[in-house]
C-alpha atoms as a PDB file:
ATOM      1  CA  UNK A   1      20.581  20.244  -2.828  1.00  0.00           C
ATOM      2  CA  UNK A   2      24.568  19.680  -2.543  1.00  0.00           C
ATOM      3  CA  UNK A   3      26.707  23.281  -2.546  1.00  0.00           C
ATOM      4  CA  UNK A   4      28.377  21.707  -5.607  1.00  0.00           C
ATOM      5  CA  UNK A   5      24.962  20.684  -6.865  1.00  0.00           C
ATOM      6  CA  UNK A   6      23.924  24.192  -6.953  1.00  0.00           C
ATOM      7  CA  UNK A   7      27.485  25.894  -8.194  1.00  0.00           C
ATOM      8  CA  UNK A   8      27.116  23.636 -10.776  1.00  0.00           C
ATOM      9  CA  UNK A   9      23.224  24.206 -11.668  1.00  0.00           C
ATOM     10  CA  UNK A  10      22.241  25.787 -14.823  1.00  0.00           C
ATOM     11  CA  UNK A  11      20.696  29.771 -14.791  1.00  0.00           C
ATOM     12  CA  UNK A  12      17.367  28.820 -15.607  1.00  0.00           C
ATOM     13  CA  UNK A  13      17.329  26.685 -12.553  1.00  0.00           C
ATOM     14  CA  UNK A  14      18.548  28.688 -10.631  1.00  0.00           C
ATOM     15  CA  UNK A  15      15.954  31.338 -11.910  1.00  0.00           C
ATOM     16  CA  UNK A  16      13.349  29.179 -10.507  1.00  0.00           C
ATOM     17  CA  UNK A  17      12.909  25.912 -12.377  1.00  0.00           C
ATOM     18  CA  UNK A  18      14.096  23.179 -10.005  1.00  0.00           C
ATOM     19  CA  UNK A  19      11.684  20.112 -10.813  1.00  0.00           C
ATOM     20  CA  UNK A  20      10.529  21.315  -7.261  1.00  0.00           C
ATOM     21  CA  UNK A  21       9.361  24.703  -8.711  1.00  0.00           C
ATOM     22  CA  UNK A  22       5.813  25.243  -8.699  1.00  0.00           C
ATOM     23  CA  UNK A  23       2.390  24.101  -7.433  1.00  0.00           C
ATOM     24  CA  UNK A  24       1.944  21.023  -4.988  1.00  0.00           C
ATOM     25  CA  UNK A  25      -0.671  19.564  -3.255  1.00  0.00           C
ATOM     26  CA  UNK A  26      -0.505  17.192   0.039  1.00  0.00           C
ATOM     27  CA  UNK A  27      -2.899  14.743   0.607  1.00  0.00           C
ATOM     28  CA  UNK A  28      -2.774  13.475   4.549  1.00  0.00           C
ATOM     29  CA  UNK A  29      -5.299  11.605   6.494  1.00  0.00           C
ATOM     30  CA  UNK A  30      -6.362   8.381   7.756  1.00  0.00           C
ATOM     31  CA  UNK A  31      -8.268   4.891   7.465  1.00  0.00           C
ATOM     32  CA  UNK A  32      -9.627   2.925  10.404  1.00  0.00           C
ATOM     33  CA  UNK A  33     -10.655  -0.392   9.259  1.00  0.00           C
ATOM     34  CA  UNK A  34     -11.373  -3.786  10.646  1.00  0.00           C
ATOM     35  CA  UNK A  35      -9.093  -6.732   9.102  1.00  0.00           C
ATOM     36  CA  UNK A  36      -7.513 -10.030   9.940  1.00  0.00           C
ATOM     37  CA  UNK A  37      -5.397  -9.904  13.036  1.00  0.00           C
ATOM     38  CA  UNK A  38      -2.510 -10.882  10.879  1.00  0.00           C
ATOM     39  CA  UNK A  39      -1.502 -11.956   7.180  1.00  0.00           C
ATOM     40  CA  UNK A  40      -3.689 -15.316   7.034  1.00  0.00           C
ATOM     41  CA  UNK A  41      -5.704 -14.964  10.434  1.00  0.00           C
ATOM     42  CA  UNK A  42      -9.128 -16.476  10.541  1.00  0.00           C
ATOM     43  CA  UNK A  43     -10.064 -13.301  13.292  1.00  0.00           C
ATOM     44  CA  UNK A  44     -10.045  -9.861  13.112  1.00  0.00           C
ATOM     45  CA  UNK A  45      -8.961  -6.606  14.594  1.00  0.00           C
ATOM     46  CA  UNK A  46      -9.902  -2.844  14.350  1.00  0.00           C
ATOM     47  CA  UNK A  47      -6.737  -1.248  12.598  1.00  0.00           C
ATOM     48  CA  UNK A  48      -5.663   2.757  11.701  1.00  0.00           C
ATOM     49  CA  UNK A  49      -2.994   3.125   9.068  1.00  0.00           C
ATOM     50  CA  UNK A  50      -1.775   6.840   7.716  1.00  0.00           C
ATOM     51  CA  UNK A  51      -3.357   8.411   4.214  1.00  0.00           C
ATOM     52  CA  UNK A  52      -0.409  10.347   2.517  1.00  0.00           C
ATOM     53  CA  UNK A  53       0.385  11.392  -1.124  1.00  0.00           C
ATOM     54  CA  UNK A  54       2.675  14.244  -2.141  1.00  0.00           C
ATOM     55  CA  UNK A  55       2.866  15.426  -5.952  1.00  0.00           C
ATOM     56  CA  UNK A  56       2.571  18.501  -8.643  1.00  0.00           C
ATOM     57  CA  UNK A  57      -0.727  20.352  -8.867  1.00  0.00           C
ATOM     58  CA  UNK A  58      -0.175  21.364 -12.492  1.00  0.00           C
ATOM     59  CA  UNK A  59      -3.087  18.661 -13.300  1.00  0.00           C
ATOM     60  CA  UNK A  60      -5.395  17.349 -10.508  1.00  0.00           C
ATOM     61  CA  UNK A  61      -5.137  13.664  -9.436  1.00  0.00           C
ATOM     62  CA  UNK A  62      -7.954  11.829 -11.315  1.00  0.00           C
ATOM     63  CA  UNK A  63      -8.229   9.097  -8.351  1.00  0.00           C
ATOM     64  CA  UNK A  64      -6.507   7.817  -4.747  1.00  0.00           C
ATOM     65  CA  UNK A  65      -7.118   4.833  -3.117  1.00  0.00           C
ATOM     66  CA  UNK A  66      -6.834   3.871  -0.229  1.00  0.00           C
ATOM     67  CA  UNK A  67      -4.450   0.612  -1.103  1.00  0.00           C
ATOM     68  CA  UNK A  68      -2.202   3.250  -2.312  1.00  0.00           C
ATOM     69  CA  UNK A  69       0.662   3.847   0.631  1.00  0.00           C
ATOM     70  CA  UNK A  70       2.259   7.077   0.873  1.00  0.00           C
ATOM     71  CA  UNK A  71       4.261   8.813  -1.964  1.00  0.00           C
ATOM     72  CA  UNK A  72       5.991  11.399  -3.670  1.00  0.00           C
ATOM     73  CA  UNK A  73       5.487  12.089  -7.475  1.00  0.00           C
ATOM     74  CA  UNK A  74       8.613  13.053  -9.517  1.00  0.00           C
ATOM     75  CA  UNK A  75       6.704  12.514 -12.588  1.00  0.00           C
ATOM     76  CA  UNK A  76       3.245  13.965 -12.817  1.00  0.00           C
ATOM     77  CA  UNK A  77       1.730  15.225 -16.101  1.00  0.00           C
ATOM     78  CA  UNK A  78      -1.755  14.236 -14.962  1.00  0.00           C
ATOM     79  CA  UNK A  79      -2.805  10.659 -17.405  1.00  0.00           C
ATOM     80  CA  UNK A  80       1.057   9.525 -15.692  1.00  0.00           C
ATOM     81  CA  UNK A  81       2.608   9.827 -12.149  1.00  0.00           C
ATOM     82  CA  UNK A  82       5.710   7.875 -10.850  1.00  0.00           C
ATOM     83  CA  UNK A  83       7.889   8.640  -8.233  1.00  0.00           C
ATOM     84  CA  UNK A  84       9.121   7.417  -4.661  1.00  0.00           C
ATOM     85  CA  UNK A  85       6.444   5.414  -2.561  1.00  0.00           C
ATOM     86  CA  UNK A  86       6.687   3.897   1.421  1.00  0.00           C
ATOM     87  CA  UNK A  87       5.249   1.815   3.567  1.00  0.00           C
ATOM     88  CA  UNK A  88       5.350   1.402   7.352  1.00  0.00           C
ATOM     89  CA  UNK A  89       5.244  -2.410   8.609  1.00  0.00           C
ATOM     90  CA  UNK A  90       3.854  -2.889  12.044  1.00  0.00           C
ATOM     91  CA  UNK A  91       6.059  -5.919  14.178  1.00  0.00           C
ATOM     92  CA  UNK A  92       4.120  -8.965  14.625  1.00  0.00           C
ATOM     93  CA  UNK A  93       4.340 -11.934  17.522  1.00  0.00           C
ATOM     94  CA  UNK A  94       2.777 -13.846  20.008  1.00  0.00           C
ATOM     95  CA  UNK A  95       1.622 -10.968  21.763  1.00  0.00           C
ATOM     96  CA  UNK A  96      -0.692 -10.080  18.706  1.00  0.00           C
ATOM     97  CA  UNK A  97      -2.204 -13.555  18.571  1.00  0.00           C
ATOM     98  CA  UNK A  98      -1.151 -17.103  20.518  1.00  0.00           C
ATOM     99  CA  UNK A  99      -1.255 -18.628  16.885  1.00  0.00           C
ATOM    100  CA  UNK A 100       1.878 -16.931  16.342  1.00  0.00           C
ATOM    101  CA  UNK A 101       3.389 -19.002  19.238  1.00  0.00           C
ATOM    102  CA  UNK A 102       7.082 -20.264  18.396  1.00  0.00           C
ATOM    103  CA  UNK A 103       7.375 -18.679  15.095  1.00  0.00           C
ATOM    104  CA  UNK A 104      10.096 -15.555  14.484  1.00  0.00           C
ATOM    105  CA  UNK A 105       8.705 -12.029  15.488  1.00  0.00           C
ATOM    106  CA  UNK A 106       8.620  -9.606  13.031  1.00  0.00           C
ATOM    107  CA  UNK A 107      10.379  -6.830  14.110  1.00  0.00           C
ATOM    108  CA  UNK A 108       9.094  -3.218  12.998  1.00  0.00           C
ATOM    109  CA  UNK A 109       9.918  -1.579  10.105  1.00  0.00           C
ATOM    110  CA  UNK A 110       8.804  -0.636   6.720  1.00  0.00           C
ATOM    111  CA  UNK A 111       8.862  -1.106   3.074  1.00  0.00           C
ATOM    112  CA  UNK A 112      10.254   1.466   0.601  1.00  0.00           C
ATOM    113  CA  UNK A 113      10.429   1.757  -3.399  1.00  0.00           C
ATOM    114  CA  UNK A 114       8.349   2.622  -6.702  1.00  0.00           C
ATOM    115  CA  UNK A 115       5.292   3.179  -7.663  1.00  0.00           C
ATOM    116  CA  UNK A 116       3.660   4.078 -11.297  1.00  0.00           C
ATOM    117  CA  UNK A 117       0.129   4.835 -12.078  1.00  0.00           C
ATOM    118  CA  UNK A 118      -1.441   5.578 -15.410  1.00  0.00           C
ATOM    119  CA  UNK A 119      -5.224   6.550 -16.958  1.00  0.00           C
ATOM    120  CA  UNK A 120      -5.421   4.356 -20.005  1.00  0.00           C
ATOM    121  CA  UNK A 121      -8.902   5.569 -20.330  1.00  0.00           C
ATOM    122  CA  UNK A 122     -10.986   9.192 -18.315  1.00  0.00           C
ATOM    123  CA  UNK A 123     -12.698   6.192 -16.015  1.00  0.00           C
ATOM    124  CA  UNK A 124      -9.558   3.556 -15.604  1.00  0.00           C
ATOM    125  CA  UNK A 125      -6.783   4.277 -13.562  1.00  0.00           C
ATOM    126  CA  UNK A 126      -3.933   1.333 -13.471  1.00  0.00           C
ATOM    127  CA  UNK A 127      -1.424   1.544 -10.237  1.00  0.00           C
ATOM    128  CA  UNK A 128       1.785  -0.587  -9.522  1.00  0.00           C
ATOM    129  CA  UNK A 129       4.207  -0.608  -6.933  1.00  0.00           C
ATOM    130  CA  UNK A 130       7.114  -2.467  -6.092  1.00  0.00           C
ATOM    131  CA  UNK A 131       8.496  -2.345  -2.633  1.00  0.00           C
ATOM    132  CA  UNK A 132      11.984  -3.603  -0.813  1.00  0.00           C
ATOM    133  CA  UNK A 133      11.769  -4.499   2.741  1.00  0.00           C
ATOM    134  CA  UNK A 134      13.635  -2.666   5.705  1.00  0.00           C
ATOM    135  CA  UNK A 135      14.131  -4.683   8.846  1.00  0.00           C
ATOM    136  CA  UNK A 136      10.585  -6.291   8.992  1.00  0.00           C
ATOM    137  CA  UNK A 137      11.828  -8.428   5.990  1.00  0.00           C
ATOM    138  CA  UNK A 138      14.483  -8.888   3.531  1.00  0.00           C
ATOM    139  CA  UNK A 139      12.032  -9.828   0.399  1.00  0.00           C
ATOM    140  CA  UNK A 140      10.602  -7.869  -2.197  1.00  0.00           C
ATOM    141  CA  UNK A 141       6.626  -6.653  -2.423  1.00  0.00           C
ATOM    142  CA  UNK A 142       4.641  -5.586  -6.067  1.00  0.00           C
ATOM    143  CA  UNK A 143       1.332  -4.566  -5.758  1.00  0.00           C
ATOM    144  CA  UNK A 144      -0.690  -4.045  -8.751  1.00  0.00           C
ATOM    145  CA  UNK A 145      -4.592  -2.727  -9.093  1.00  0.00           C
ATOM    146  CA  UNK A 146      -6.437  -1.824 -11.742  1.00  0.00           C
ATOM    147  CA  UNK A 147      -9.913   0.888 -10.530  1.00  0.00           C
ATOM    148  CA  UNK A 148     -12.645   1.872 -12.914  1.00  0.00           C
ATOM    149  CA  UNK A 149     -14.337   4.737 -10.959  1.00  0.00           C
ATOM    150  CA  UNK A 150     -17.709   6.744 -11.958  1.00  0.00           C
ATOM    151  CA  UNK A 151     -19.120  10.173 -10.435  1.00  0.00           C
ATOM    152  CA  UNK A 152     -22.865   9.417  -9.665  1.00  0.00           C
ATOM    153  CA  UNK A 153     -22.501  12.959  -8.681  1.00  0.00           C
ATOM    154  CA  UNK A 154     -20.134  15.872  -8.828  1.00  0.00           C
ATOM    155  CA  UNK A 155     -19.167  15.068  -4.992  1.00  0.00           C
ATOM    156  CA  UNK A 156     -19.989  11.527  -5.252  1.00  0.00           C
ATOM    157  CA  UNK A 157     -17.805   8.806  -6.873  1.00  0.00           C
ATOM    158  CA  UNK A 158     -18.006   5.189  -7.210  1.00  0.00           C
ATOM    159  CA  UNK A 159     -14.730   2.807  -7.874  1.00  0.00           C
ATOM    160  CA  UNK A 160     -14.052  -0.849  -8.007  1.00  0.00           C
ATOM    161  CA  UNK A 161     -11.441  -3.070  -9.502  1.00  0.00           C
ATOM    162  CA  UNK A 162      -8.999  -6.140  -8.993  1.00  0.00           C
ATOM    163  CA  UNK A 163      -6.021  -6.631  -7.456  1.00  0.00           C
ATOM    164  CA  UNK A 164      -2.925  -8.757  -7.083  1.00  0.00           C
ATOM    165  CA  UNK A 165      -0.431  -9.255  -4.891  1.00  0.00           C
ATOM    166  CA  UNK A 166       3.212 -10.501  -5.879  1.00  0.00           C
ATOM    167  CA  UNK A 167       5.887 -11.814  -3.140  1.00  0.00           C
ATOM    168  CA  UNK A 168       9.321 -12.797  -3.245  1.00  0.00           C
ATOM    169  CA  UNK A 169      11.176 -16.214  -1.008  1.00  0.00           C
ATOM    170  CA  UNK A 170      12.328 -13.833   1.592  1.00  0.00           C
ATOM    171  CA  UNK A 171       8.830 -11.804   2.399  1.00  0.00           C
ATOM    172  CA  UNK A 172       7.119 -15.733   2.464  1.00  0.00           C
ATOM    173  CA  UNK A 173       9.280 -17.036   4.236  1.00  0.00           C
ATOM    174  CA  UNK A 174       9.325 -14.334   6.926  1.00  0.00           C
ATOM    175  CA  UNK A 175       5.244 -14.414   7.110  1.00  0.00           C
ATOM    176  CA  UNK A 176       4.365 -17.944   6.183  1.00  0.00           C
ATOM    177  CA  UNK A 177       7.295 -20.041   6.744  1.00  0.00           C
ATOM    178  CA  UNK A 178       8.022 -22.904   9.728  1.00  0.00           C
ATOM    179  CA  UNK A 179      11.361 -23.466  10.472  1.00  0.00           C
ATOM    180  CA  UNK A 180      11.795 -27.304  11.643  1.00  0.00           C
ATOM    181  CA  UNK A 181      13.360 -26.020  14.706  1.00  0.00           C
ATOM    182  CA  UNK A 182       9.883 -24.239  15.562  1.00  0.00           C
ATOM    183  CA  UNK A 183       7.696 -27.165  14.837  1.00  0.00           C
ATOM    184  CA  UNK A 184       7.521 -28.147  18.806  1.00  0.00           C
ATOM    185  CA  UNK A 185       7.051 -25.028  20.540  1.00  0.00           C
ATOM    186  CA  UNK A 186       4.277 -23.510  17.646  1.00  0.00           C
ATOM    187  CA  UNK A 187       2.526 -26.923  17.047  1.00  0.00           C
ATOM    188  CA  UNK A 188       2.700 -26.340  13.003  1.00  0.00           C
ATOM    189  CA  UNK A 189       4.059 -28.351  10.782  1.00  0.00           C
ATOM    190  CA  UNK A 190       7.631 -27.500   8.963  1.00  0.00           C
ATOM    191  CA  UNK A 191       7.173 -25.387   5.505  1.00  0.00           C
ATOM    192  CA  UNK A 192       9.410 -23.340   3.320  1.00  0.00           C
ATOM    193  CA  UNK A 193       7.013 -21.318   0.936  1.00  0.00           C
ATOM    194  CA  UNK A 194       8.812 -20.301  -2.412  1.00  0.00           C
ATOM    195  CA  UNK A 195       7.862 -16.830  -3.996  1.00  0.00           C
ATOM    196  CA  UNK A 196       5.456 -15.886  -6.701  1.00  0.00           C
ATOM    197  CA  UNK A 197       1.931 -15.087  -6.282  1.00  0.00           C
ATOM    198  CA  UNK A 198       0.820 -13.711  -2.775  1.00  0.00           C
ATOM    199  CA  UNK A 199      -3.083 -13.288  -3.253  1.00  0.00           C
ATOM    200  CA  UNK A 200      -5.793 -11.990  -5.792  1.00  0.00           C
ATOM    201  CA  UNK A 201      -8.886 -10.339  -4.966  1.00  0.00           C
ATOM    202  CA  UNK A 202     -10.734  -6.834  -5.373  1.00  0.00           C
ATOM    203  CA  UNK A 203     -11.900  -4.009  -3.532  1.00  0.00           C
ATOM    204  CA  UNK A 204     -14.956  -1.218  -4.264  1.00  0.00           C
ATOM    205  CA  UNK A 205     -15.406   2.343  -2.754  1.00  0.00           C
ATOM    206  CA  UNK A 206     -17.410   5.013  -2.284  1.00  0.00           C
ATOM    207  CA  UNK A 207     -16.142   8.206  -1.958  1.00  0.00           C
ATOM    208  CA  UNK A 208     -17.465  11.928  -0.938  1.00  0.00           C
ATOM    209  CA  UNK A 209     -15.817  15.261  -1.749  1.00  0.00           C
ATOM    210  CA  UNK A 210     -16.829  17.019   1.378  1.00  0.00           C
ATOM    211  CA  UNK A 211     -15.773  20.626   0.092  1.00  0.00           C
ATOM    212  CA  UNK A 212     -12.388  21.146  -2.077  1.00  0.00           C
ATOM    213  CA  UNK A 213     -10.347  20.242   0.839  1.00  0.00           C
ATOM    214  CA  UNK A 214     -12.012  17.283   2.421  1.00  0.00           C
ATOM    215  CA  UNK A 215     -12.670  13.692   1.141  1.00  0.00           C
ATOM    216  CA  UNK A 216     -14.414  10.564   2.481  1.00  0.00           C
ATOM    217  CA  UNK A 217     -14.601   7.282   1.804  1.00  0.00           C
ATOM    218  CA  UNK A 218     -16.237   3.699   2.793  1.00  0.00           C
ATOM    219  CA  UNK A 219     -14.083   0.618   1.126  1.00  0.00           C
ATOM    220  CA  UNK A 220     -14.235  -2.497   1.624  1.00  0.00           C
ATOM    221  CA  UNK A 221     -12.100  -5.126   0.147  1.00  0.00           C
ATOM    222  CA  UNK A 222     -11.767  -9.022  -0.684  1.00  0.00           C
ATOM    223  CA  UNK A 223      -8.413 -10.864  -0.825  1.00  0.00           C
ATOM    224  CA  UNK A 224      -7.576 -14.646  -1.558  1.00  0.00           C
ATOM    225  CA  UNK A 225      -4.389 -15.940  -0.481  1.00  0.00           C
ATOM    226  CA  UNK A 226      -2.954 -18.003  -3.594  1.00  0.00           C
ATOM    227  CA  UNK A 227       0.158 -20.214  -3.942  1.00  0.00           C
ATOM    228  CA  UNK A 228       2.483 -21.034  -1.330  1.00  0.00           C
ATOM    229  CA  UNK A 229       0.775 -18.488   0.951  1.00  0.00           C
ATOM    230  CA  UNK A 230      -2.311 -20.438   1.360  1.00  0.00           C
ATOM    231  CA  UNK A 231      -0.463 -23.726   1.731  1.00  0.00           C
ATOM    232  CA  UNK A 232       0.961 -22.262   4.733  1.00  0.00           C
ATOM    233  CA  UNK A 233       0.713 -24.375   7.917  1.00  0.00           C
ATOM    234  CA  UNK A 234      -0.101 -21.316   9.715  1.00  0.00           C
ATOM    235  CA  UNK A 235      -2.980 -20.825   6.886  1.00  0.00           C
ATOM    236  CA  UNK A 236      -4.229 -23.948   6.951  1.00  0.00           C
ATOM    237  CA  UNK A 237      -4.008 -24.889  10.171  1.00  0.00           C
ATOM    238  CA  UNK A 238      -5.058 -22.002  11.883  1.00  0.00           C
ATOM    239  CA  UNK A 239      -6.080 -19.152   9.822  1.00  0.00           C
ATOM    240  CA  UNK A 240      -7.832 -18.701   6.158  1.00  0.00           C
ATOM    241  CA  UNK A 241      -7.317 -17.847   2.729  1.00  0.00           C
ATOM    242  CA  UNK A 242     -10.211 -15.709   2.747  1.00  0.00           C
ATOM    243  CA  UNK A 243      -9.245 -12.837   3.917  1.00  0.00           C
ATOM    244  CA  UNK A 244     -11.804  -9.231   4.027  1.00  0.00           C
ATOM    245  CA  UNK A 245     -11.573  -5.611   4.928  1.00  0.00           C
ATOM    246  CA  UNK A 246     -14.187  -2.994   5.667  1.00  0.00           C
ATOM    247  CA  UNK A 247     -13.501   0.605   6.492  1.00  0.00           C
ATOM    248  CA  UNK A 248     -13.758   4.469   7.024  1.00  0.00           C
ATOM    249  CA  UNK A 249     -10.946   6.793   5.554  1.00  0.00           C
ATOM    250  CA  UNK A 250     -10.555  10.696   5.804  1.00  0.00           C
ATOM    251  CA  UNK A 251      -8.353  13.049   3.877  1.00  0.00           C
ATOM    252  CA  UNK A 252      -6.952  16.884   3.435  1.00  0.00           C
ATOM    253  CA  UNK A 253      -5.538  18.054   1.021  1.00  0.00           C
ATOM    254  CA  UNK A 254      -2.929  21.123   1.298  1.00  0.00           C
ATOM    255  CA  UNK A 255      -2.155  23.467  -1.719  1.00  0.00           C
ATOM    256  CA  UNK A 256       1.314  24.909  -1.252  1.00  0.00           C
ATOM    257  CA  UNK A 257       4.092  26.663  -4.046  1.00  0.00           C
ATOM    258  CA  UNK A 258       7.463  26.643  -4.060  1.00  0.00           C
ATOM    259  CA  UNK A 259       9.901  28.485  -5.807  1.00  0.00           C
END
């Protein structure tokens, strides 16, 4: 906070009711998981992506997946969070695979933005997010997912639910389009893709609450690439809609106050 934030803040903040004050938890771990070598590819690779979530412990979160990318709740009341939410994009070439040959690199970056998630029902949480691009791309990303889970037991819960995947021009273009300029050097043929929707699908865990700190998981999840995705060249030609993910995850979870 500014100095002229503060000179300016009211005494019962300053008494110890910042939206900061109070409980918080932090959730960090990991996933290893194998999935296609890139957006589209027909083979696959072993992959480890970061696990974190930062919020208010007044109410404990009902349910995490692991689709959800790392965030920071400024709303939390426990049947609604919303708040800030990231994600780190990995650069992709013709190092990663030759079918990448003589199409633009993406460089690395990440993805930053919103997210919202809400319990209509005790079993049903419903999760959006809507991210911006940062130097991997210029387009815009919303994820949406909808996971009905169930406790077989108290340290044992099942989950499983759809999800789709909306993408603007500029995130298409960046991952699925040929320039005519690139046609001789890749071998594909020339395609613009427009923006809409980027694939549907669903994905199913099971997770294990290893002690109040420590939670487990095995996922595994189905994707179809829809619209101008899967009439990529690069799709069609050398990758395939279908696209699958199966994998290990491991988080801890860190109780912490502040004033």
């Amino acid at each position: 906070m500014t100095a002229a934030a503060l000179l300016f803040a009211p005494a019962s903040a300053l008494a110890g009711d910042y939206f900061w004050s109070g409980d918080w938890y932090l959730k960090v771990g990991a996933a290893g998981f194998a999935a296609p070598d890139y957006e589209g590819a027909k083979k696959y690779l072993f992959q480890v992506t970061p696990m974190i979530s930062l919020g208010k412990a007044g109410s404990t979160v009902r349910f995490s997946s692991r689709n959800d990318n790392p965030s920071f709740a400024l709303i939390d009341n426990g049947g609604f969070r919303a708040g800030a939410t990231g994600k780190l994009v990995m650069s992709r070439d013709d190092g990663d695979s030759d079918d990448l040959k003589g199409l633009t690199p993406v460089k690395f970056g990440g993805e930053l933005g919103a997210f919202a998630e809400a319990y209509p029902t005790d079993w049903l949480r419903v999760r959006g997010e809507v991210r911006h691009g940062i130097r991997s791309h210029d387009g815009i990303v919303a994820d949406i997912s909808a996971d009905a889970f169930v406790d077989v037991r108290p340290d044992v819960r099942l989950s499983a639910g759809p999800r789709v995947t909306i993408a603007s021009n500029d995130y298409m273009d960046t991952y699925y389009g040929v320039k005519p300029n690139q046609v001789a050097e890749s071998g594909l043929a020339a395609y613009d893709p427009d923006g809409g929707i980027h694939s549907v699908g669903a994905g199913a865990a099971i997770t294990w609450q290893v002690n109040e700190k420590i939670e487990t998981s095995a996922f595994a999840e189905y994707k179809r690439l829809v619209g101008d995705a899967a009439k990529s060249s690069l799709v069609k030609e050398r990758g395939d809609k279908d696209q699958f993910l199966i994998g290990l995850s491991a988080t801890y979870r860190f109780d912490f106050t502040m004033p």
